[in-house]
Protein backbone atom coordinates (compact mmCIF):
# COMPACT_ATOMS: atom_id res chain seq x y z
CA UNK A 1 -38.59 15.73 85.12
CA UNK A 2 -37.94 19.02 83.40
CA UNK A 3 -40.39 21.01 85.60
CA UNK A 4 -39.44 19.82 88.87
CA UNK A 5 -35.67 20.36 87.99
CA UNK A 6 -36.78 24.30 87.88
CA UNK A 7 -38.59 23.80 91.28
CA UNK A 8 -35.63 21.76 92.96
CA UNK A 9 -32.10 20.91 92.84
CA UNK A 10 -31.20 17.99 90.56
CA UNK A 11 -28.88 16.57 93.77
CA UNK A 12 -30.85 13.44 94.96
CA UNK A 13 -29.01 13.50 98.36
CA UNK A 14 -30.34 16.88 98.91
CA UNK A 15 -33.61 15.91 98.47
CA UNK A 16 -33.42 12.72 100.47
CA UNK A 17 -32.26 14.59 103.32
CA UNK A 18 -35.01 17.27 103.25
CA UNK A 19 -37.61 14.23 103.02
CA UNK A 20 -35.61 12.45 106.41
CA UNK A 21 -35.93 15.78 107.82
CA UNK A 22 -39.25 16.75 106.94
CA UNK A 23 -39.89 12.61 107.90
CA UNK A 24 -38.00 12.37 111.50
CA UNK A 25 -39.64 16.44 112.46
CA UNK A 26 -43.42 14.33 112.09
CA UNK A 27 -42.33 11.46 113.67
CA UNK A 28 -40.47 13.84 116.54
CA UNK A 29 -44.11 15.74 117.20
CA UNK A 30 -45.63 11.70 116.77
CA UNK A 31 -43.55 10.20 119.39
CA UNK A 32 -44.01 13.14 121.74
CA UNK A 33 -47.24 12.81 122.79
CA UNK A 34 -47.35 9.04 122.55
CA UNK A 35 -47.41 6.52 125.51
CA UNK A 36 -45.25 4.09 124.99
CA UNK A 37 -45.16 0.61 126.21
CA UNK A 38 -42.96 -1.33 128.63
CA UNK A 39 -38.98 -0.70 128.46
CA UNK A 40 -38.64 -4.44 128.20
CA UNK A 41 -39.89 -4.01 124.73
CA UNK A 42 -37.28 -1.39 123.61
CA UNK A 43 -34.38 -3.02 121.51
CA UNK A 44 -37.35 -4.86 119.76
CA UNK A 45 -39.44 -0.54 119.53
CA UNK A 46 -35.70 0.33 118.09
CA UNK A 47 -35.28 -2.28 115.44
CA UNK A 48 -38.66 -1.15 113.87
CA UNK A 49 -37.87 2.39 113.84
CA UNK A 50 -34.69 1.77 111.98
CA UNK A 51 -36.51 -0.33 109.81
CA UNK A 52 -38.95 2.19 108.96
CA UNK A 53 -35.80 4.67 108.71
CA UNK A 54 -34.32 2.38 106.18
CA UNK A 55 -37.49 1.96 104.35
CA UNK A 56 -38.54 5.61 104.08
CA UNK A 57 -34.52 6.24 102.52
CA UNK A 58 -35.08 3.37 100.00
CA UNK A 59 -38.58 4.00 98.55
CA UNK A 60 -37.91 7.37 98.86
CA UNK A 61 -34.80 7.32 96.75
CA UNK A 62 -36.54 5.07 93.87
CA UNK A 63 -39.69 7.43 93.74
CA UNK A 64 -37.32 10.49 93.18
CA UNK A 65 -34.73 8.30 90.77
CA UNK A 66 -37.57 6.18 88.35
CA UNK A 67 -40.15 9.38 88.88
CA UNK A 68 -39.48 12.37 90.30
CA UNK A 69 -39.82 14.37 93.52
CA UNK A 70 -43.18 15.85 92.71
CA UNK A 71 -44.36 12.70 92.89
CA UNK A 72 -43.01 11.32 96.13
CA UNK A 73 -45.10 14.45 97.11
CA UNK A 74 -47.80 13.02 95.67
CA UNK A 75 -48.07 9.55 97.39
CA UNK A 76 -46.13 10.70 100.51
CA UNK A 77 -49.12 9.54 102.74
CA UNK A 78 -49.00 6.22 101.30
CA UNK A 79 -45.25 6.11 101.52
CA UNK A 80 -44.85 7.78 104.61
CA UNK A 81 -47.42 8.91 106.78
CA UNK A 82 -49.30 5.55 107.34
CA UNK A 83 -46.40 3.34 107.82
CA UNK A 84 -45.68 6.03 110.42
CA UNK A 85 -48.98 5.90 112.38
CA UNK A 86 -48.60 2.22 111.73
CA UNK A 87 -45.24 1.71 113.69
CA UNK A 88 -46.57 3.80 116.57
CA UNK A 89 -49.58 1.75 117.32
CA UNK A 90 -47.00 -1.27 117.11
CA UNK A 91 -44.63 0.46 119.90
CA UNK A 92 -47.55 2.06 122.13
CA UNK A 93 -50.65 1.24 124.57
CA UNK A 94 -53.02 3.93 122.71
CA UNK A 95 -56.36 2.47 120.59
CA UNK A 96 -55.68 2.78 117.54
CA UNK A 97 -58.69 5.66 116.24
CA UNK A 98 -57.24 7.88 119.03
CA UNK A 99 -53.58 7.18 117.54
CA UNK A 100 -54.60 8.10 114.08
CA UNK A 101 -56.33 11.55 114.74
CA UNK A 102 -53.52 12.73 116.69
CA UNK A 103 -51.13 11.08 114.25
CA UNK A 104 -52.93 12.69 111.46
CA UNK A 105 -53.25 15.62 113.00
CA UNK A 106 -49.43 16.38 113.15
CA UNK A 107 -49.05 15.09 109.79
CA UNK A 108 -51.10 18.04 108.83
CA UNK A 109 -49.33 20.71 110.71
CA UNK A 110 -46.06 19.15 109.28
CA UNK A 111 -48.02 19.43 105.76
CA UNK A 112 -48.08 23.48 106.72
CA UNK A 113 -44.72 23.71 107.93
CA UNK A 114 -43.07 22.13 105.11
CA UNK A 115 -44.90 24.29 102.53
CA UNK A 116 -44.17 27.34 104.31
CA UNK A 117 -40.76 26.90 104.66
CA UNK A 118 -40.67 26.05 100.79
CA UNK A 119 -42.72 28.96 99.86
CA UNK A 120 -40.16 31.28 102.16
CA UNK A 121 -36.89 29.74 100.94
CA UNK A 122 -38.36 30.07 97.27
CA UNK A 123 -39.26 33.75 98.00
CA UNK A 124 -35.30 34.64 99.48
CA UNK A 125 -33.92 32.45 96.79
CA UNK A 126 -33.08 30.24 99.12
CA UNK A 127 -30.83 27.13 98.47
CA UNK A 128 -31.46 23.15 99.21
CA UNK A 129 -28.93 24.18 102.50
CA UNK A 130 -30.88 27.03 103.66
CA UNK A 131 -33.93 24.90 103.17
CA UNK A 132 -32.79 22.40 105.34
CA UNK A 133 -31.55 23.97 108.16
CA UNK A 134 -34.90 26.04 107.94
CA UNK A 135 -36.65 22.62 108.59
CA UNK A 136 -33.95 21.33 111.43
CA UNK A 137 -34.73 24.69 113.45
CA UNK A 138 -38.43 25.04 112.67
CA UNK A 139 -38.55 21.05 113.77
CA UNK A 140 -37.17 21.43 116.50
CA UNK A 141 -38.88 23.95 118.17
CA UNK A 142 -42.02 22.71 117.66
CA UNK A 143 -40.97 19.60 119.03
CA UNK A 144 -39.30 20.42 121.75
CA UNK A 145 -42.95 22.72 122.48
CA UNK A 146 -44.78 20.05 122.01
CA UNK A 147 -42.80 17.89 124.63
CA UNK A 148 -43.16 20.76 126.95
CA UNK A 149 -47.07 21.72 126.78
CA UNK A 150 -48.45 19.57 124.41
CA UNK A 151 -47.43 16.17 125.86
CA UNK A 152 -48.92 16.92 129.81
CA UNK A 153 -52.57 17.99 127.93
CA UNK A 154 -52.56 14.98 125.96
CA UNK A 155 -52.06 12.90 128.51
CA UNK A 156 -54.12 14.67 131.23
CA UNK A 157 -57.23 15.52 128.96
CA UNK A 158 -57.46 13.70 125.87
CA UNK A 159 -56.99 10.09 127.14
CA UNK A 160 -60.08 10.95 129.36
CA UNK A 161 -62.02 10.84 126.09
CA UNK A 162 -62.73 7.23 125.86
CA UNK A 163 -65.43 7.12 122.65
CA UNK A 164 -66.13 9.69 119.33
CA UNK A 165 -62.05 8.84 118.12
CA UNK A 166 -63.02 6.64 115.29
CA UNK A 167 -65.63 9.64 113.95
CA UNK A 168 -63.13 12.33 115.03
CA UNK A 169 -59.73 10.86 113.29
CA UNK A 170 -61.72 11.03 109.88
CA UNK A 171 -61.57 14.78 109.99
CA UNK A 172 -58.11 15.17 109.88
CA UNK A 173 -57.75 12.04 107.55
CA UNK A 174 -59.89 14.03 104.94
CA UNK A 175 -58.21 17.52 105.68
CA UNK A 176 -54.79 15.92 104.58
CA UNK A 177 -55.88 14.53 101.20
CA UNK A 178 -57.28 17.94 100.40
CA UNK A 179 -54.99 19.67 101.29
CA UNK A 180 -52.42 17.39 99.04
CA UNK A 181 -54.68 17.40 95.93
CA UNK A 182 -54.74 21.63 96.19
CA UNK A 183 -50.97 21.43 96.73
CA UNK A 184 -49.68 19.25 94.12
CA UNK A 185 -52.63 18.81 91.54
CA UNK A 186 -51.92 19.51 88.85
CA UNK A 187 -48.63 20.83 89.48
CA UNK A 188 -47.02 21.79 92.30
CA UNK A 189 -48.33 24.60 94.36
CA UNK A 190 -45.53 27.13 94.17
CA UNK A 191 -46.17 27.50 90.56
CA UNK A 192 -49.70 28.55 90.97
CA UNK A 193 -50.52 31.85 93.45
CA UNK A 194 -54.18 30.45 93.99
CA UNK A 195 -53.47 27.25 95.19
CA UNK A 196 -51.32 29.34 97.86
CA UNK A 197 -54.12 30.96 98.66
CA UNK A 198 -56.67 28.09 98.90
CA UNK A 199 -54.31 26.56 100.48
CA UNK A 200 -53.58 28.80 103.58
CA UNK A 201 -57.39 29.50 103.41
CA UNK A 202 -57.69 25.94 104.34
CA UNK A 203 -55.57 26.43 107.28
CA UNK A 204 -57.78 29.05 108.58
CA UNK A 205 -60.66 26.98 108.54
CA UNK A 206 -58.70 24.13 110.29
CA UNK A 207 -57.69 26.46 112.72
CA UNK A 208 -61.52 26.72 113.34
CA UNK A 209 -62.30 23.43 113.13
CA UNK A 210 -59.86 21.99 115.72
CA UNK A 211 -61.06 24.85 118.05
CA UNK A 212 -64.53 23.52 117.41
CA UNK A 213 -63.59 20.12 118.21
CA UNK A 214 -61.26 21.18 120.78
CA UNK A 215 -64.70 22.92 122.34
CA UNK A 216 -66.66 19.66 122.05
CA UNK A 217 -63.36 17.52 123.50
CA UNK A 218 -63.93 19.75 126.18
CA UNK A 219 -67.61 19.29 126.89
CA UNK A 220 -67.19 15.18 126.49
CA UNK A 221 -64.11 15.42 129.35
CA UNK A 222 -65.57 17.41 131.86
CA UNK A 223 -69.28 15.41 131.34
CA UNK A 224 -67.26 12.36 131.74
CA UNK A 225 -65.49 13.77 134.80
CA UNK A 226 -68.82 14.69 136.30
CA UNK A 227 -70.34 11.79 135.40
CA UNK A 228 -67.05 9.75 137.28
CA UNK A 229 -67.45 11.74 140.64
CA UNK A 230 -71.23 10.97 140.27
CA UNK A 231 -70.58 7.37 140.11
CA UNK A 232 -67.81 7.72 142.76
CA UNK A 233 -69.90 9.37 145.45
CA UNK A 234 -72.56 7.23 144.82
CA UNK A 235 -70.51 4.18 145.50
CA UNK A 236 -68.82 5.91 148.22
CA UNK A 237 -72.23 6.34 149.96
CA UNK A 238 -73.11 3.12 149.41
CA UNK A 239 -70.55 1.77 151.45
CA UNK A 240 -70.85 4.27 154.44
CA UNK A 241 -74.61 3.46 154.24
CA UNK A 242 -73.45 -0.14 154.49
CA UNK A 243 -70.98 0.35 157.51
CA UNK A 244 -73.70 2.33 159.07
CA UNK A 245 -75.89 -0.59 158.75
CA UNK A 246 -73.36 -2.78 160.05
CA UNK A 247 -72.72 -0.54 162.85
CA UNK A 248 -76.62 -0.23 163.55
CA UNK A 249 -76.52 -4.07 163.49
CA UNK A 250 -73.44 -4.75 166.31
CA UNK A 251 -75.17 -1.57 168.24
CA UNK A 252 -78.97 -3.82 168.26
CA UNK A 253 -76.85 -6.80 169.23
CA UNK A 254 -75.01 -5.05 172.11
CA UNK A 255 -78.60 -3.69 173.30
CA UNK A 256 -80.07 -7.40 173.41
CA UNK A 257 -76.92 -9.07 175.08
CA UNK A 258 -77.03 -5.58 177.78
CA UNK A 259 -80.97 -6.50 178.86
CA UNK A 260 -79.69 -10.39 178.89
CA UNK A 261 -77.41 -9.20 181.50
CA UNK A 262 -78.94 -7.42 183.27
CA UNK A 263 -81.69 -10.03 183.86
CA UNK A 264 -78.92 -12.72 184.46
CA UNK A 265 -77.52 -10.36 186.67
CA UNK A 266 -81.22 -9.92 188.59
CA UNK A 267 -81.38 -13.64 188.65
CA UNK A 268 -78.15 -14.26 190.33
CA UNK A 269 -78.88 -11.33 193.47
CA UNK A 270 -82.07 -13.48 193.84
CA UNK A 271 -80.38 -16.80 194.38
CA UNK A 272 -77.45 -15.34 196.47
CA UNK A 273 -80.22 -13.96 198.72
CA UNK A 274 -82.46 -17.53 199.48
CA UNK A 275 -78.61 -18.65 199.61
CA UNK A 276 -78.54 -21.38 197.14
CA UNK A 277 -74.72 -21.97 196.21
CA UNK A 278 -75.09 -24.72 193.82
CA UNK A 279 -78.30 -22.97 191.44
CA UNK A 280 -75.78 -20.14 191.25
CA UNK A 281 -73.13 -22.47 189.96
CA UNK A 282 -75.64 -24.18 188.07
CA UNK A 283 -77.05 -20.47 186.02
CA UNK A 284 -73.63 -19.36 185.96
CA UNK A 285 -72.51 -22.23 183.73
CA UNK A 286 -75.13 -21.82 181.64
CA UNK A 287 -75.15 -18.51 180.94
CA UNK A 288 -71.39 -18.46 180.27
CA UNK A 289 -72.60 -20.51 177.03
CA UNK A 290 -73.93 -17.45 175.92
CA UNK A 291 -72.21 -15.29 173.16
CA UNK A 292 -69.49 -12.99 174.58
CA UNK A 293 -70.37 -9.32 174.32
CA UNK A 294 -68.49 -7.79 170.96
CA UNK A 295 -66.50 -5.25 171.74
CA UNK A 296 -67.25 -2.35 170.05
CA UNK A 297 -64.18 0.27 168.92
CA UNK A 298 -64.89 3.61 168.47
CA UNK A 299 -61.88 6.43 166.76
CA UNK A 300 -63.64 9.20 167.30
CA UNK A 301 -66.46 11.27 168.22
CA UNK A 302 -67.91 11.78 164.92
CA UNK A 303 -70.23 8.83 163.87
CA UNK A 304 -69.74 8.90 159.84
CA UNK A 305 -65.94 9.07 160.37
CA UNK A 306 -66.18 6.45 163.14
CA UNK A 307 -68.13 3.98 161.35
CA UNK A 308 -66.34 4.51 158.22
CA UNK A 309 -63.32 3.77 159.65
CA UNK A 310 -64.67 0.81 161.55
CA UNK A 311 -66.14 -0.32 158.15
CA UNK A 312 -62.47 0.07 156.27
CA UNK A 313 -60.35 -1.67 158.89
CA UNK A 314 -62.54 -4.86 159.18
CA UNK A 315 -62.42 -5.04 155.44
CA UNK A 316 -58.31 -4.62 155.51
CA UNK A 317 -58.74 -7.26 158.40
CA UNK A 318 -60.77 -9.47 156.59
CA UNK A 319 -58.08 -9.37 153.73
CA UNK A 320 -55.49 -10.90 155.53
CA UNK A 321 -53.89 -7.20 156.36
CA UNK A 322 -52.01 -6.18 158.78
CA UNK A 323 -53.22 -2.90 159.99
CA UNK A 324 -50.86 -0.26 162.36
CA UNK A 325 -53.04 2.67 163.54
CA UNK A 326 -52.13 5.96 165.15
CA UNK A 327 -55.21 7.92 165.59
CA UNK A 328 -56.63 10.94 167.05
CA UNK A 329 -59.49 13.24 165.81
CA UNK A 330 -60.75 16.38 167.01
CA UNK A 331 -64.00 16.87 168.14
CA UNK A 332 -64.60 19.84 166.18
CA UNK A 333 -63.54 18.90 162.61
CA UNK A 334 -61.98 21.83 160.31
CA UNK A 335 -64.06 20.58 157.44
CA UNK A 336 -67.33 18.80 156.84
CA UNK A 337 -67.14 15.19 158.12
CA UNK A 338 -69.01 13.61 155.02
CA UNK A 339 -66.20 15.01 152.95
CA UNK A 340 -63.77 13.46 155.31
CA UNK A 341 -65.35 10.66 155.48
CA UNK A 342 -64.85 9.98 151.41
CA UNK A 343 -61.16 11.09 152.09
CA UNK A 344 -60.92 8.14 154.44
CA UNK A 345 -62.45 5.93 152.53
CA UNK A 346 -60.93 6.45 149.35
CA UNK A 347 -57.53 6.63 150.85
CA UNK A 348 -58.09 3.45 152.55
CA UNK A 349 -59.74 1.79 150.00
CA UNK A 350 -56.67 2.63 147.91
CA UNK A 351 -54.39 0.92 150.21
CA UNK A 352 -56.80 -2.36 150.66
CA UNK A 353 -56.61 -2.71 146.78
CA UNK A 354 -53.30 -2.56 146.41
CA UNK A 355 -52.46 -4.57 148.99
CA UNK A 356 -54.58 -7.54 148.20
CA UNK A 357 -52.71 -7.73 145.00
CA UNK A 358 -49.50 -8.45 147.56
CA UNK A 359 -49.15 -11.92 149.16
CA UNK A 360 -50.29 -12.14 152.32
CA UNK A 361 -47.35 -11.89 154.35
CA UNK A 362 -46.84 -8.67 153.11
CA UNK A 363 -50.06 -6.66 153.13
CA UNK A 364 -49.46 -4.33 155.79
CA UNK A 365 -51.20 -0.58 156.15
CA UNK A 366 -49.72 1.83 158.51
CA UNK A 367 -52.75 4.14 159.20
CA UNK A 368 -52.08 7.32 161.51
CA UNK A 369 -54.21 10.67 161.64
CA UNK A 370 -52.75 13.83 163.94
CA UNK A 371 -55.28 16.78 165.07
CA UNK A 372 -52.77 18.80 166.32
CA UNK A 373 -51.17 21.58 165.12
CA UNK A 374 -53.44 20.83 162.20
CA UNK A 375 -55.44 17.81 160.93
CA UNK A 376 -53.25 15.00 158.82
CA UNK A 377 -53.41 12.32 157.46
CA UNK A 378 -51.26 9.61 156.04
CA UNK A 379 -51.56 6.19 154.91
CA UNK A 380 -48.49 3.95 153.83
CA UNK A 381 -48.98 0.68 151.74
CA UNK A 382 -46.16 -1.56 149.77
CA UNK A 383 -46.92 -0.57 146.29
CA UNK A 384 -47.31 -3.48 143.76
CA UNK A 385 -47.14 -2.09 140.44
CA UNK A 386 -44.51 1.05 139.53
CA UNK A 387 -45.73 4.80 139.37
CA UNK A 388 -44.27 7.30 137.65
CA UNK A 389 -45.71 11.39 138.67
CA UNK A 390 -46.57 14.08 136.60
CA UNK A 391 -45.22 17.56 137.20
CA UNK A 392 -47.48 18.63 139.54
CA UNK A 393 -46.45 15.52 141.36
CA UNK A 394 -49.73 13.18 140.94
CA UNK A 395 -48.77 9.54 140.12
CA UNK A 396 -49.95 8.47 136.20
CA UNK A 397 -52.30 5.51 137.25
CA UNK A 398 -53.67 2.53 135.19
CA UNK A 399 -57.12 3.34 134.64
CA UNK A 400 -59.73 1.53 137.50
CA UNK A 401 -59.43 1.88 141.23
CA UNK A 402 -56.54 3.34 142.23
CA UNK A 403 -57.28 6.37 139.60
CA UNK A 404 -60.90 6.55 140.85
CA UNK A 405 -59.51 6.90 144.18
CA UNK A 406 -56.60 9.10 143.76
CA UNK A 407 -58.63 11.30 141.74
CA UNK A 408 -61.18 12.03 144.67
CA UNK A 409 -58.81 12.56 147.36
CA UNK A 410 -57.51 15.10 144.84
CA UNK A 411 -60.73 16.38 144.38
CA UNK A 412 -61.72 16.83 148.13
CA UNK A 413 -58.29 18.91 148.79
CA UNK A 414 -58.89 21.06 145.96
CA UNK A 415 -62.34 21.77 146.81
CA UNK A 416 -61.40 22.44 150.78
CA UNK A 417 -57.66 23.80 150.00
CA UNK A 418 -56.25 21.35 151.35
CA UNK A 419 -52.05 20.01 150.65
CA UNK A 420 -52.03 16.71 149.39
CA UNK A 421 -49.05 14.99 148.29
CA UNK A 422 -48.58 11.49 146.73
CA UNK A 423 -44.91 9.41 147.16
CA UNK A 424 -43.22 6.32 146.90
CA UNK A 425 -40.55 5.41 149.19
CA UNK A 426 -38.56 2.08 149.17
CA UNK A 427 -41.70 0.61 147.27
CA UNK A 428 -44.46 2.03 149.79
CA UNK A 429 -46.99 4.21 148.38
CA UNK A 430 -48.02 7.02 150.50
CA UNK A 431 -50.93 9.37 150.61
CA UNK A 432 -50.78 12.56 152.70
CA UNK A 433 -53.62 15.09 153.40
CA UNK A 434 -53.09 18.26 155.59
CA UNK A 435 -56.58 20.42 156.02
């Protein structure tokens, strides 16, 4: 006890509050880049956390009293850290490999911050005060950074990376322990200039090796995102090529019933001129048994855009949905119509899927399209489930079909530099698309 008395003050309070500090700064960077679940489970997310608060003072406290603080230090991760990263996958959606590397990883940087801000108070002969209000502003900033950057990467780019977590989270998992045994084994590292120096040579080859994996995060998210729109066009296509074929089908029909006419019709002169009344009656009546021509809608000029159209509103009628339409496309389209074509679809597909998750009296899809003074679109559909929107104003989507879907329309803006925008209104969703 001795030795750490010439390291520390002998005032357990002190020391308590420099380990609630050091303890509420990880948690701080934790919490801000974790998704948490639904607000109907906060008083329940709260009780926990004060819990844990509670705990960490207690065992704390009787590690420093029966022991001493070096080795609190010692067993911190025990303690500490994994009750931490423990809590947070009992108060969020994340899986629980992805949790622990970014959990770990912050434990790390914490690991760094604390030391350094030892190793600089020691240095200015520093008190326990300066100490810790050295760790309240230090805490706080990177908090309040990582709320500010950190938090819209996270969840823009690393919950893209679905697999390689498990692997991955042992990395920082083994960085920590090492880090702790060159730090506080034998004694603690102030008392020992090489450990410093092993020890902040460590950081530099973190540094490196987060940039390395940070590289390969990199190449896994954008292969996956390729690999997505691969799987989305492909589908995409699939459907148009299945409109088309039920387009090519009615179109074969019409034909068949046209040259049926047109021999009924032939038929008919040829009995009005021998002037036989009653075998007119007689044909008449019998071909009226005859399927009814379908009527055939076309919305534009353009036959991908026209049949995938077609295609998309007999699937919202087939649905039970109430479609109102205001349409009118140019001729001359400002953009390539198989890109339009996938805006359409995905837009509308969008709008089908949410809307069959409605009952049926209120699946309704207002539909209109504008070609002058520039091409828009917008589709409006009661939204079932609530979205919240990033800052650049895209809606954070359960992942499935309305992502895949959102995502491409995004896509096909950016790539023809097109405005997009994505609202909700007295609980309709609405898509709109200016080219």
């Amino acid at each position: 006890m001795e030795a750490d008395t010439m390291l520390f003050e002998d005032n357990i309070t002190f020391l308590i509050l420099k380990v609630m500090i050091t303890c509420a700064g990880t948690f701080g960077m934790m919490g801000s880049t974790t998704k948490f679940r639904s607000v109907k489970e906060k008083p329940i997310s709260i009780m926990i956390f004060a819990s844990y608060i509670i705990y960490v003072i207690i065992s704390s406290y009787a590690i420093i009293y029966f022991f001493s603080y070096q080795h609190l230090l010692r067993v911190f991760i025990l303690t500490i850290s994994c009750p931490a990263i423990l809590l947070l996958h009992n108060v969020s959606d994340e899986p629980f490999p992805r949790l622990v590397f970014i959990r770990a990883t912050h434990i790390l940087i914490s690991l760094y911050i604390a030391g350094t801000i030892t190793l600089i108070n020691t240095a200015l002969h520093g008190t326990e005060l300066s100490d810790i209000l050295m760790r309240l502003i230090v805490y706080l900033i990177v908090i309040l950074l990582d709320f500010h950057f950190i938090r819209c990467i996270y969840l823009d780019f690393i919950t893209e990376i679905k697999k390689g977590w498990g692997i991955l989270s042992l990395i920082p998992c083994s960085l920590i322990l090492l880090a702790v045994a060159i730090a506080f084994y034998p004694e603690h590292y102030s008392r020992r200039p090489s450990s410093v120096v092993m020890i902040y040579l460590l950081g530099i080859v973190i540094v490196i090796l987060y940039a390395a994996i940070g590289a390969f995060l990199s190449m896994q998210y954008h292969r996956q995102e390729i690999e997505q729109n691969r799987k989305i066009l492909e589908l995409q296509v699939q459907n148009i090529q299945r409109a088309a074929a039920d387009m090519e089908k009615l179109a074969k029909q019409t034909k068949i019933i046209r040259h049926d006419t047109r021999h009924i019709l032939s038929t008919i002169a040829s009995l009005a001129e021998s002037g036989d009344t009653q075998a007119i009656l007689d044909f008449t009546s019998i071909a009226g048994q005859n399927p009814d021509i379908p009527e055939s809608t076309h919305y534009c000029t353009d036959a991908l855009l026209d049949t995938t159209l077609y295609s998309y509103f007999k699937s919202a009628e087939g649905s039970g949905i109430l479609l109102q339409t205001s349409i009118a496309i140019p001729d001359i389209l400002p953009v390539d119509s198989a890109g339009l074509a996938i805006c359409f679809a995905n837009a509308l597909g969008n709008a089908i899927e949410c809307c069959e998750k409605l009952p049926r009296e209120k699946r309704t899809i207002i539909f209109k399209c504008i070609a002058k003074p520039k091409l828009m679109l917008e589709i409006k559909n009661p939204q079932p489930d609530r979205i919240t929107f990033d800052k650049n104003g895209l809606p954070h989507l359960p992942e499935g079909g309305m992502e895949t879907h959102i995502r491409s329309i995004v896509a096909f803006c950016k790539e023809y530099d097109a405005f997009y925008s994505f609202t909700v209104e007295n609980g309709w969703f609405k898509v709109m698309v200016t080219i």
